[in-house]
C-alpha atoms as a PDB file:
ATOM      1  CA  UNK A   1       0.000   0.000   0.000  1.00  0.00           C
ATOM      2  CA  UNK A   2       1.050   3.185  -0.854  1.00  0.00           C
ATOM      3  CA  UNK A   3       2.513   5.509   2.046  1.00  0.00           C
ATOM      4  CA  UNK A   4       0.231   8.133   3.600  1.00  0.00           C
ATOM      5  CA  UNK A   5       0.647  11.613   3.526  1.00  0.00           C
ATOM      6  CA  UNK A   6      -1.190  11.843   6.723  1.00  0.00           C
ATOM      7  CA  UNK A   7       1.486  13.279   9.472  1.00  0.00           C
ATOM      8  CA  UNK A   8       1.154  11.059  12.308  1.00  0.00           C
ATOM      9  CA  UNK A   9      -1.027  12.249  15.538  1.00  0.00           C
ATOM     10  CA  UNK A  10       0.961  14.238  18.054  1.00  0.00           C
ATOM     11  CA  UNK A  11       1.535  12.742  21.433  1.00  0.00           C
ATOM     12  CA  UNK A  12       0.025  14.805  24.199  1.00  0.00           C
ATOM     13  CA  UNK A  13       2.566  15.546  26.706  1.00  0.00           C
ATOM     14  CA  UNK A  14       2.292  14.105  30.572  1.00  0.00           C
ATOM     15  CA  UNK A  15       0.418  16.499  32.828  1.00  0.00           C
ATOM     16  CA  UNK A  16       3.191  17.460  35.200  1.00  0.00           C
ATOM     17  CA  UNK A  17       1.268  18.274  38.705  1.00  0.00           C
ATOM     18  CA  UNK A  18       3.038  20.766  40.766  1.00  0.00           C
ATOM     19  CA  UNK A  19       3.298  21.912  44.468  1.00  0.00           C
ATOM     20  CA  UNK A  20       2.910  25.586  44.886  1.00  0.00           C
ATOM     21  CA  UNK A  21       5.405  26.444  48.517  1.00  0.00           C
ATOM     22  CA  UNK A  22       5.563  30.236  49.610  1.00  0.00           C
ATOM     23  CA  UNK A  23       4.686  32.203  52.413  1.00  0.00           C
ATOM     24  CA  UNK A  24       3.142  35.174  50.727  1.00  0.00           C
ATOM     25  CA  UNK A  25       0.170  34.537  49.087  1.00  0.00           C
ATOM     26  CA  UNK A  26       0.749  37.109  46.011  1.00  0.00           C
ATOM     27  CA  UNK A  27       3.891  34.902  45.448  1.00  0.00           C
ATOM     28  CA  UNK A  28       1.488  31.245  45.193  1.00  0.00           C
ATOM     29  CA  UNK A  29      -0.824  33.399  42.990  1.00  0.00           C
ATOM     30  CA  UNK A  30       1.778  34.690  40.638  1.00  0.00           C
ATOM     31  CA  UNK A  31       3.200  31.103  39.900  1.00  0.00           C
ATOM     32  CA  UNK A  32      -0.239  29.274  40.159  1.00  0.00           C
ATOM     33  CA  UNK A  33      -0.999  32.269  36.906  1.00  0.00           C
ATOM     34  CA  UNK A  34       1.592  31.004  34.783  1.00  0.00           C
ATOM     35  CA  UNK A  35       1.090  26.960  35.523  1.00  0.00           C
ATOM     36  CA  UNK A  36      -2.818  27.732  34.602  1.00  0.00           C
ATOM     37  CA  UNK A  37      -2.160  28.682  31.509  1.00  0.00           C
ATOM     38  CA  UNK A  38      -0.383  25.247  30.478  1.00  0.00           C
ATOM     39  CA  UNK A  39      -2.056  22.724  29.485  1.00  0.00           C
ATOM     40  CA  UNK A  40       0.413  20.270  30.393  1.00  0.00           C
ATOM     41  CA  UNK A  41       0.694  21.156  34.111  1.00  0.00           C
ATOM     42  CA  UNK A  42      -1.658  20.681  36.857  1.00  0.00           C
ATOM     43  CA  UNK A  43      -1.611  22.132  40.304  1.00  0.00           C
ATOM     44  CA  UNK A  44      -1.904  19.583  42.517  1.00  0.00           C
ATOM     45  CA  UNK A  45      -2.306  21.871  45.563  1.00  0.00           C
ATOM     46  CA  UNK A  46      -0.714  25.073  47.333  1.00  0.00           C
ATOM     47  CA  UNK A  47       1.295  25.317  51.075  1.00  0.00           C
ATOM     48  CA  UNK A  48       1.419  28.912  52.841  1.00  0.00           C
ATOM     49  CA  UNK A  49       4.449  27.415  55.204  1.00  0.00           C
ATOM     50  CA  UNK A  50       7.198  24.571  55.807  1.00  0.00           C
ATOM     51  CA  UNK A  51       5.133  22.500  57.733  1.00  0.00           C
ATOM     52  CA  UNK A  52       1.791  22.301  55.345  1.00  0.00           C
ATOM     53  CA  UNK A  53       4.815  21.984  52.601  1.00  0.00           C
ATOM     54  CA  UNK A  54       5.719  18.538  54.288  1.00  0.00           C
ATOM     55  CA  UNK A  55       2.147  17.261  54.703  1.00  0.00           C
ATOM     56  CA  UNK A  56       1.235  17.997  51.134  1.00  0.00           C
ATOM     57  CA  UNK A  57       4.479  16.412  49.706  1.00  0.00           C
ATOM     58  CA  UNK A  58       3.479  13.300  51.625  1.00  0.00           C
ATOM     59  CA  UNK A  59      -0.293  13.444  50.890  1.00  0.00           C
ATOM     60  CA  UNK A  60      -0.532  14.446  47.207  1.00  0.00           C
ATOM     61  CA  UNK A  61       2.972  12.931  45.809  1.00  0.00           C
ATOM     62  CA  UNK A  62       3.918  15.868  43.461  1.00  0.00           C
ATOM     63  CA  UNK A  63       5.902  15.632  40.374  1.00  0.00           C
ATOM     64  CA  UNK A  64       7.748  18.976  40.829  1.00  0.00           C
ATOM     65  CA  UNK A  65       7.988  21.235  43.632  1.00  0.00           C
ATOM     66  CA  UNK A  66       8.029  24.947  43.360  1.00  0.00           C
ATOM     67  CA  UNK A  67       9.853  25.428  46.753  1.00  0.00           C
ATOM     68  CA  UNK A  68      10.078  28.593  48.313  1.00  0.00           C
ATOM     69  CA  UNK A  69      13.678  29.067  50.350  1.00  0.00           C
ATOM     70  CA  UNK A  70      13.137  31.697  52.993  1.00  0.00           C
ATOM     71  CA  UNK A  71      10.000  31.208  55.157  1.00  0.00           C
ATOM     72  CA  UNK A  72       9.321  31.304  58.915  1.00  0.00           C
ATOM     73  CA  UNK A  73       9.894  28.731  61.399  1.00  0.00           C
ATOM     74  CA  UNK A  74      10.797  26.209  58.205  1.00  0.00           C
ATOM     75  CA  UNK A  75      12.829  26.885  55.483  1.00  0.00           C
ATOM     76  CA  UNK A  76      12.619  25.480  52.071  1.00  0.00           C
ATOM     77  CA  UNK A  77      15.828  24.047  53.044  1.00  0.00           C
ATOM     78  CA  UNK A  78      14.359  22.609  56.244  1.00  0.00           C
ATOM     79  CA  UNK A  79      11.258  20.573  54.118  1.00  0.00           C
ATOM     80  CA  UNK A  80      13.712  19.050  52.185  1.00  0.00           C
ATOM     81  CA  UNK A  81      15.929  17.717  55.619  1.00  0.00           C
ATOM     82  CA  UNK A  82      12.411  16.537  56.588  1.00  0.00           C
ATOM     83  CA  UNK A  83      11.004  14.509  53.609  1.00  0.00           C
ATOM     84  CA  UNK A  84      14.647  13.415  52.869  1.00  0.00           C
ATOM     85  CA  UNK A  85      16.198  14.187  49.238  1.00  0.00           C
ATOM     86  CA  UNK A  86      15.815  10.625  48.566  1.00  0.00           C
ATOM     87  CA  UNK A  87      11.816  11.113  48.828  1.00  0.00           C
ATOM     88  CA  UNK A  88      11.904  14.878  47.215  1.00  0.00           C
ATOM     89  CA  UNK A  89       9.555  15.226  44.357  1.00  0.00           C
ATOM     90  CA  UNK A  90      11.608  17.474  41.299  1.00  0.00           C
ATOM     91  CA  UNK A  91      12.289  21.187  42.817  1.00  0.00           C
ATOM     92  CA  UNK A  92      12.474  24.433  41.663  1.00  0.00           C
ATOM     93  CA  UNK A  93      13.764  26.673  44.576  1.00  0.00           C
ATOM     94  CA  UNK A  94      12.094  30.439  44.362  1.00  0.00           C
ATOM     95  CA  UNK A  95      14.520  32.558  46.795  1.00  0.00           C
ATOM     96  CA  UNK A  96      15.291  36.103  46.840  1.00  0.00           C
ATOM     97  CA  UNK A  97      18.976  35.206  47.902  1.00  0.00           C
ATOM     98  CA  UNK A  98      22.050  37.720  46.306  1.00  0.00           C
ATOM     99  CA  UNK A  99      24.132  35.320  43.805  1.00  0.00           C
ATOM    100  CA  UNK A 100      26.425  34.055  46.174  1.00  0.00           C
ATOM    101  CA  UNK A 101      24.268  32.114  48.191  1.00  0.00           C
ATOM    102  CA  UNK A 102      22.395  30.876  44.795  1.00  0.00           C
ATOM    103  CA  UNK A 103      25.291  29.228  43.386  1.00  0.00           C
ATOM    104  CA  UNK A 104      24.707  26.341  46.022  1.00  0.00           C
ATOM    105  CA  UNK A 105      20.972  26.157  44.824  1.00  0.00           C
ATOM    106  CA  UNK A 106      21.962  25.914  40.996  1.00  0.00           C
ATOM    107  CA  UNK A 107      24.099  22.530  41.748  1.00  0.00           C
ATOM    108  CA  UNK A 108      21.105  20.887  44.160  1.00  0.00           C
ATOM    109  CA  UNK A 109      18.099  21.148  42.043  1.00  0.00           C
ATOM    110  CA  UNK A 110      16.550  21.098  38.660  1.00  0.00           C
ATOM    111  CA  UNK A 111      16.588  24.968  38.551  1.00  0.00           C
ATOM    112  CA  UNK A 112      16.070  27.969  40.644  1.00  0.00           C
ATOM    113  CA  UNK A 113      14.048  30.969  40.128  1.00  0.00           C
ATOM    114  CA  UNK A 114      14.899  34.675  41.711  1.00  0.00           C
ATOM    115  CA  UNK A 115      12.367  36.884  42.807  1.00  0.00           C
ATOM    116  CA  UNK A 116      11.282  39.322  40.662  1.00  0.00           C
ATOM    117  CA  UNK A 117      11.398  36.612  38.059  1.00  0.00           C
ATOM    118  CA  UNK A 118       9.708  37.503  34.362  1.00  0.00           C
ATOM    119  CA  UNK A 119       7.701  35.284  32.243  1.00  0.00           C
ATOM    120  CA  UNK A 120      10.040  34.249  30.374  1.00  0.00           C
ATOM    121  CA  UNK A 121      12.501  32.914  33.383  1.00  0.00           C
ATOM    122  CA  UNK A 122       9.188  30.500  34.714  1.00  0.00           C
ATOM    123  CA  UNK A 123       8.871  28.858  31.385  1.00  0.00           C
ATOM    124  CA  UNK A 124      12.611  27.872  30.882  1.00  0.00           C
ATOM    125  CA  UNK A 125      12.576  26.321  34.300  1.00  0.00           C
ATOM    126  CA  UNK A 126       9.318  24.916  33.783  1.00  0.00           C
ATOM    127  CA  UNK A 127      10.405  23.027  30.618  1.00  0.00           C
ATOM    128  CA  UNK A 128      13.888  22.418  32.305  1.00  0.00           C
ATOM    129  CA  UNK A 129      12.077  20.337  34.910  1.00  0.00           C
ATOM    130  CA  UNK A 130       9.588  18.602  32.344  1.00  0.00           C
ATOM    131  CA  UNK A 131      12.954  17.802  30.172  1.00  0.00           C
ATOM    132  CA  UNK A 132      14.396  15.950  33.714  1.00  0.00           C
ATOM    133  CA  UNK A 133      11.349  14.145  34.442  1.00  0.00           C
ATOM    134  CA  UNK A 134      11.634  12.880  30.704  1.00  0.00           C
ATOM    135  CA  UNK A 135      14.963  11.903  31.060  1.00  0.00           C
ATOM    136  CA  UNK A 136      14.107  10.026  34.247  1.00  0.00           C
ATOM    137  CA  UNK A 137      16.969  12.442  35.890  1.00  0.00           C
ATOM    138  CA  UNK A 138      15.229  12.772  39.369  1.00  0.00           C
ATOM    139  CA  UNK A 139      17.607  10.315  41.017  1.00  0.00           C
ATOM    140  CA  UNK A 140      20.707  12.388  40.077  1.00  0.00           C
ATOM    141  CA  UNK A 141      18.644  15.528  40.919  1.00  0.00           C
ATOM    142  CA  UNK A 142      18.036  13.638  44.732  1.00  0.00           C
ATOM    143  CA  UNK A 143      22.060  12.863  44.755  1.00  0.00           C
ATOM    144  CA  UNK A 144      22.221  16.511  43.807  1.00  0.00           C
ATOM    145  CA  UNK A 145      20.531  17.995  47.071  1.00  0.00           C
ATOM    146  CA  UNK A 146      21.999  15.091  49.081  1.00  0.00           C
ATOM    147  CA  UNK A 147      25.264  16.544  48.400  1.00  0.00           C
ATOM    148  CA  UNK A 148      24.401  19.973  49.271  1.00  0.00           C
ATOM    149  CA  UNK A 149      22.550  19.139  52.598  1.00  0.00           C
ATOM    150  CA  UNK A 150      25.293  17.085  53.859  1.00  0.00           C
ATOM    151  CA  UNK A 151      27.862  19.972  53.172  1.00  0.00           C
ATOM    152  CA  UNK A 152      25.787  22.204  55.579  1.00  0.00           C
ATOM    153  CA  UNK A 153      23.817  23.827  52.309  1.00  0.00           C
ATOM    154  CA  UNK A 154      23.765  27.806  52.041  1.00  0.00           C
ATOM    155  CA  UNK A 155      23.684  29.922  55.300  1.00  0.00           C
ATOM    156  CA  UNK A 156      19.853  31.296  55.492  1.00  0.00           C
ATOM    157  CA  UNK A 157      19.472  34.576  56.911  1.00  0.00           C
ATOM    158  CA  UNK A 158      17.926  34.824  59.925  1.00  0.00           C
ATOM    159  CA  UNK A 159      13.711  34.516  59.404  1.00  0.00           C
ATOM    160  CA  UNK A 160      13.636  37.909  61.488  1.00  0.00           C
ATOM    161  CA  UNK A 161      15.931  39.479  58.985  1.00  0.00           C
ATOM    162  CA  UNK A 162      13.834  41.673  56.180  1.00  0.00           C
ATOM    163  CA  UNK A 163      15.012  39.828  52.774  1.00  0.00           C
ATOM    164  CA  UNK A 164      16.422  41.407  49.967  1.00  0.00           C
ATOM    165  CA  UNK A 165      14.354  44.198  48.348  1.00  0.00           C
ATOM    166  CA  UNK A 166      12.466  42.625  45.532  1.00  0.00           C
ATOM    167  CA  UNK A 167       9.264  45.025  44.372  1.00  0.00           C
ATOM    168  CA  UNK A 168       6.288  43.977  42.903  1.00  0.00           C
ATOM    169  CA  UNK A 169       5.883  44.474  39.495  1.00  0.00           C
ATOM    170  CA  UNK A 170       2.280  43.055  39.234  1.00  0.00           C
ATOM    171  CA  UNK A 171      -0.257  41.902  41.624  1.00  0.00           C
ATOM    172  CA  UNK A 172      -2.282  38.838  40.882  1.00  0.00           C
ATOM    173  CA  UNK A 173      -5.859  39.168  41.703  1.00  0.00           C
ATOM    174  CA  UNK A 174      -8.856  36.078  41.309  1.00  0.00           C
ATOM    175  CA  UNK A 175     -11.595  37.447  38.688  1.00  0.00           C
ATOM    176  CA  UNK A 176     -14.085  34.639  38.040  1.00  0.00           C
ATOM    177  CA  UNK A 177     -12.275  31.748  38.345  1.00  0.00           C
ATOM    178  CA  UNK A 178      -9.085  33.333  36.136  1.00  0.00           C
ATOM    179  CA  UNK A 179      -6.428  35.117  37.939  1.00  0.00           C
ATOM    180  CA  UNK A 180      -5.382  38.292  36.125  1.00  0.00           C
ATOM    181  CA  UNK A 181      -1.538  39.983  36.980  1.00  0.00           C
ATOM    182  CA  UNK A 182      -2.070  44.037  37.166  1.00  0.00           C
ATOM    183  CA  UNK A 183       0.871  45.843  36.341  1.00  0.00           C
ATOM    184  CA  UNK A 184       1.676  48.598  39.607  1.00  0.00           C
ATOM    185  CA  UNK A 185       2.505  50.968  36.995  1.00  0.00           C
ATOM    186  CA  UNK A 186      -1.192  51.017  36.633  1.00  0.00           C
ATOM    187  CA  UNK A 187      -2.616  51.127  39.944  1.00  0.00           C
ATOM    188  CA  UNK A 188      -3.846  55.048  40.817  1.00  0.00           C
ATOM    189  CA  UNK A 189      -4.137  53.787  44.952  1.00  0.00           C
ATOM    190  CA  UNK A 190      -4.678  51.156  47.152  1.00  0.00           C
ATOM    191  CA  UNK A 191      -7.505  51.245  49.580  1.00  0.00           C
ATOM    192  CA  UNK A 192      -8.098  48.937  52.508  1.00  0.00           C
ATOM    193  CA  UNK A 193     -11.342  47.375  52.922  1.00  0.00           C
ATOM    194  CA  UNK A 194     -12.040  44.972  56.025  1.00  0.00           C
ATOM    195  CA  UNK A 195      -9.235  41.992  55.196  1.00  0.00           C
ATOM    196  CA  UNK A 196      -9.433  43.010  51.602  1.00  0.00           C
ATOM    197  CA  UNK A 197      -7.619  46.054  49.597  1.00  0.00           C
ATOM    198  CA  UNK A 198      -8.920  47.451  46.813  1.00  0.00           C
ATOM    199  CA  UNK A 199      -6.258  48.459  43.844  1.00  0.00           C
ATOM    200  CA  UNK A 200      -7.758  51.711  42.072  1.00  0.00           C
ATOM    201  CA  UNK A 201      -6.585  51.253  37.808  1.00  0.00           C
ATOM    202  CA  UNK A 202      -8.606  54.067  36.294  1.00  0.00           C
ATOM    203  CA  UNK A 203     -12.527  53.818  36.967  1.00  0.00           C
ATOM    204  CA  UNK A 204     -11.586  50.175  37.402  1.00  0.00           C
ATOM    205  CA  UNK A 205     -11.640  47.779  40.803  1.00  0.00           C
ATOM    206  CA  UNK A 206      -9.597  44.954  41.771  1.00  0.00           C
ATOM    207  CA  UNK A 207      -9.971  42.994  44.649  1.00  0.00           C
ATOM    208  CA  UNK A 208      -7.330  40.982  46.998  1.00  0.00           C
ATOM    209  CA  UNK A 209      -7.237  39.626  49.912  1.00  0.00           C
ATOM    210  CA  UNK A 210      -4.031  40.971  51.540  1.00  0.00           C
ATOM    211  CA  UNK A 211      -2.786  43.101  53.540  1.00  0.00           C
ATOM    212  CA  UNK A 212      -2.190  47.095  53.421  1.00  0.00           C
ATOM    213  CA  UNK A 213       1.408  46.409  55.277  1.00  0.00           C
ATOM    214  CA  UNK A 214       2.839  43.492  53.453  1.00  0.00           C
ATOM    215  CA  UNK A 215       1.671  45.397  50.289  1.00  0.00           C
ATOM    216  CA  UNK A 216       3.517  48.355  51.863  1.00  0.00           C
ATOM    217  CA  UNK A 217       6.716  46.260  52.059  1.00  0.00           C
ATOM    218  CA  UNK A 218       6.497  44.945  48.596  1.00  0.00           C
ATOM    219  CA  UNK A 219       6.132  48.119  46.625  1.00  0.00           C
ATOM    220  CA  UNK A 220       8.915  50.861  45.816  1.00  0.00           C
ATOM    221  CA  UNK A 221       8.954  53.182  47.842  1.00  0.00           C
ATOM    222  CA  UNK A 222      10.120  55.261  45.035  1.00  0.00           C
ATOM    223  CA  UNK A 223       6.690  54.699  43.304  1.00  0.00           C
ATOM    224  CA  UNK A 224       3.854  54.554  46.075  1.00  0.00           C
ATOM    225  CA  UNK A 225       3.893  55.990  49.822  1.00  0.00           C
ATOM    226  CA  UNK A 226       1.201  54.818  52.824  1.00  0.00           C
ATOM    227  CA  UNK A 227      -0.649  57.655  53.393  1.00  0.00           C
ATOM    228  CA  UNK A 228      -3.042  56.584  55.837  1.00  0.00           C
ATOM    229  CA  UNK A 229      -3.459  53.074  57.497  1.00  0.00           C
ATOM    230  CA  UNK A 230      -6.081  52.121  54.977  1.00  0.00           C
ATOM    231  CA  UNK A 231      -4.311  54.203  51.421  1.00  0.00           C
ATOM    232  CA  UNK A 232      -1.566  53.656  49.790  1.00  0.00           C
ATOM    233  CA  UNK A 233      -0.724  56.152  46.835  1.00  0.00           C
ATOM    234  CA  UNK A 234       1.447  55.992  43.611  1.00  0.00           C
ATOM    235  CA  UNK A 235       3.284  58.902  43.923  1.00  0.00           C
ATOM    236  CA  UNK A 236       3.740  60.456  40.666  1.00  0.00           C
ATOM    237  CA  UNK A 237      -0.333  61.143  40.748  1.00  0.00           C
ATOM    238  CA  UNK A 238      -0.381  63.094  43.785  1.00  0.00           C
ATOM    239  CA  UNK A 239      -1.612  66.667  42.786  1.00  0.00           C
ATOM    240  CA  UNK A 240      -1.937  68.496  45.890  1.00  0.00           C
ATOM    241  CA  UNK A 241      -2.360  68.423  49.599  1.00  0.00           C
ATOM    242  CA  UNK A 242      -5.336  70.057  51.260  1.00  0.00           C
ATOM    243  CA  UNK A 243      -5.570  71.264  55.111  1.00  0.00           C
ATOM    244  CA  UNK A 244      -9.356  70.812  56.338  1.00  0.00           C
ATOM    245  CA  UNK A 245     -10.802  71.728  59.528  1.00  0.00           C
ATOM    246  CA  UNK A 246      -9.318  70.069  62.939  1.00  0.00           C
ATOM    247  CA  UNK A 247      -6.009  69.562  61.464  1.00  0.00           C
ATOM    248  CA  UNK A 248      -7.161  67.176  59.019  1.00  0.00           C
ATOM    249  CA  UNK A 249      -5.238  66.447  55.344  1.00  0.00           C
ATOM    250  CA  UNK A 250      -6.561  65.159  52.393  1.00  0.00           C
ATOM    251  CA  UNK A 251      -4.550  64.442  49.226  1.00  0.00           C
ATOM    252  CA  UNK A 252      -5.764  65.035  46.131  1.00  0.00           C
ATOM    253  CA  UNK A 253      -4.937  62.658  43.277  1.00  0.00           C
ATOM    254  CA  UNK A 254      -4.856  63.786  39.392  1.00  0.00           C
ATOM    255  CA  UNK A 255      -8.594  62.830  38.160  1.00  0.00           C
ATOM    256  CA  UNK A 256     -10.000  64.511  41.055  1.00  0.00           C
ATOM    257  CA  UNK A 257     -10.200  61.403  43.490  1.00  0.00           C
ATOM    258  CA  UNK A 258      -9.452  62.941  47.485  1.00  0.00           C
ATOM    259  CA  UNK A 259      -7.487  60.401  50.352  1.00  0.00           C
ATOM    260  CA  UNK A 260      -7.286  60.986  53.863  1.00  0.00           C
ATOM    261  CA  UNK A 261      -3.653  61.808  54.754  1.00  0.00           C
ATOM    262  CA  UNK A 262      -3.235  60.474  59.039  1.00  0.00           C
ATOM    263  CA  UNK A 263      -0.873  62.754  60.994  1.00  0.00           C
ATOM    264  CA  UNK A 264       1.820  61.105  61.195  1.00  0.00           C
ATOM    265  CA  UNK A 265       2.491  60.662  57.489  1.00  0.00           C
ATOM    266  CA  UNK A 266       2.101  64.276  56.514  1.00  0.00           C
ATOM    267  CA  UNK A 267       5.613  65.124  56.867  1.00  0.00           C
ATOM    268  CA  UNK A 268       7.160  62.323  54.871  1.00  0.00           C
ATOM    269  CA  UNK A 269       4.427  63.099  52.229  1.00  0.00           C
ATOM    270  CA  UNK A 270       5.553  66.666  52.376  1.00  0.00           C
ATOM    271  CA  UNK A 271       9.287  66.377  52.463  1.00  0.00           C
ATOM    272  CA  UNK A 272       7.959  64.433  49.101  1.00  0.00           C
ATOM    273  CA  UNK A 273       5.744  67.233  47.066  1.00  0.00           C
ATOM    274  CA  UNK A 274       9.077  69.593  48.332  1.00  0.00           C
ATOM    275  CA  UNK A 275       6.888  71.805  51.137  1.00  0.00           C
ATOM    276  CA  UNK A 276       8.567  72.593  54.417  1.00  0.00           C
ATOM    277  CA  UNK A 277       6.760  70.666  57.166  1.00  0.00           C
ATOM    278  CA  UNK A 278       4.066  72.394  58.708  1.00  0.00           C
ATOM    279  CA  UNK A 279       3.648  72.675  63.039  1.00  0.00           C
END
């Protein structure tokens, strides 16, 4: 019989399911964004700390591990010591570490990821780990953080220490069933709202369950300023500051919008718009 010119069918790939580990929850979401939109990767489940990191290796069974390094009362570092690097699904440590400390990481597992990491830096360590699993190289990825374990591994900072500065460049934020990144650039201000905050784009309103301080900590603050306990501001919209009766400040943003401004971040907003600090 004569060949056919029909290409043959194209082998789906394995669905990889993954292990979301990080202690800030704008950290799971931005990871869990980019593994929804493969269709060869499943999340298999999500741990806020080291010790739900442990149970849910043991429960679910993972096929890779996105591992968070620094996180209180367990480290990355520690889960692994715990489950054993014989019994370690594939990992992909996330750290914040400078390069020194990073150089230990990129010899014990399939890859690492910095944070801020782009788009671009997820998917080659994504298909790095799928290319491992392939190979059936998670044995000499378990040797691999064996050997770095028993040589004491990299010295963690202290989990009081602040880590290295590492600003958000988008927020993730759950929109009927789809999680959506916002760039910051676009954000006008934050508002609090109850155990929610509220991210002001335009006449547009996302929003997320975290909050107002550990959004505080993760945004330049060359770019936004807490104005009040419940407002956070990008600065290069602020217009003008207004005194009202009692002592009271309100800022006013381009577009019109006014925000209560408390006491005792007046000055630093005014050392900001250049005005001499009033008594």
């Amino acid at each position: 019989m004569p060949a056919s010119d029909t290409p043959p069918p194209m082998r789906s790939l394995p669905v990889i399911r993954v292990l979301i580990v990080d202690d800030e929850s704008l950290g799971r979401l931005r990871i869990a964004d980019l593994l929804r939109a493969k269709t060869d990767a499943e999340i298999a489940g999500e741990a806020a700390d080291g010790e739900a990191a442990v149970r849910a290796i043991r429960e679910l069974g993972p096929d890779l591990v996105f591992l968070d390094v620094q996180m209180p009362r367990k480290s990355g570092l520690d889960v692994v010591r715990e489950i054993g690097p014989e019994h370690m699904p594939m990992t992909i440590f996330v750290t914040a570490f400078d390069r020194y400390a990073i150089e230990a990481f990129e010899v014990a597992a399939v890859d690492y990821l910095v944070k801020p990491f782009d788009d671009d830096r997820f998917e080659q360590a994504f298909q790095r780990a799928r290319r491992v699993l392939a190979l059936e190289g998670v044995e000499r990825a378990r040797e691999s953080l064996l050997a770095m374990l028993r040589a004491g591994g990299p010295t963690l900072p202290p989990a009081t220490m602040p880590s290295p500065a590492r600003y958000l460049e988008r927020i993730a934020v759950e929109m009927k069933g789809q999680v959506k990144p916002i760039p910051v650039a676009q954000i006008d201000y934050i508002a609090a709202a109850g155990p929610y905050a509220e991210l002001h784009v335009g006449d547009r309103r996302y929003v997320i369950r975290e909050a107002m301080q550990t959004l505080e900590d993760r945004l330049d603050p060359n770019r936004f300023m807490r104005v009040h306990r419940s407002v956070i501001v990008r600065l290069d919209l602020v217009e003008a500051l207004h005194r009202g009766g009692g002592g009271d400040y309100e800022l006013q943003m381009k577009g019109g919008v006014r925000l209560r401004v408390s006491r005792s971040r007046r000055e630093a907003l005014e050392r900001w718009l250049g005005l001499s600090p009033r008594e």
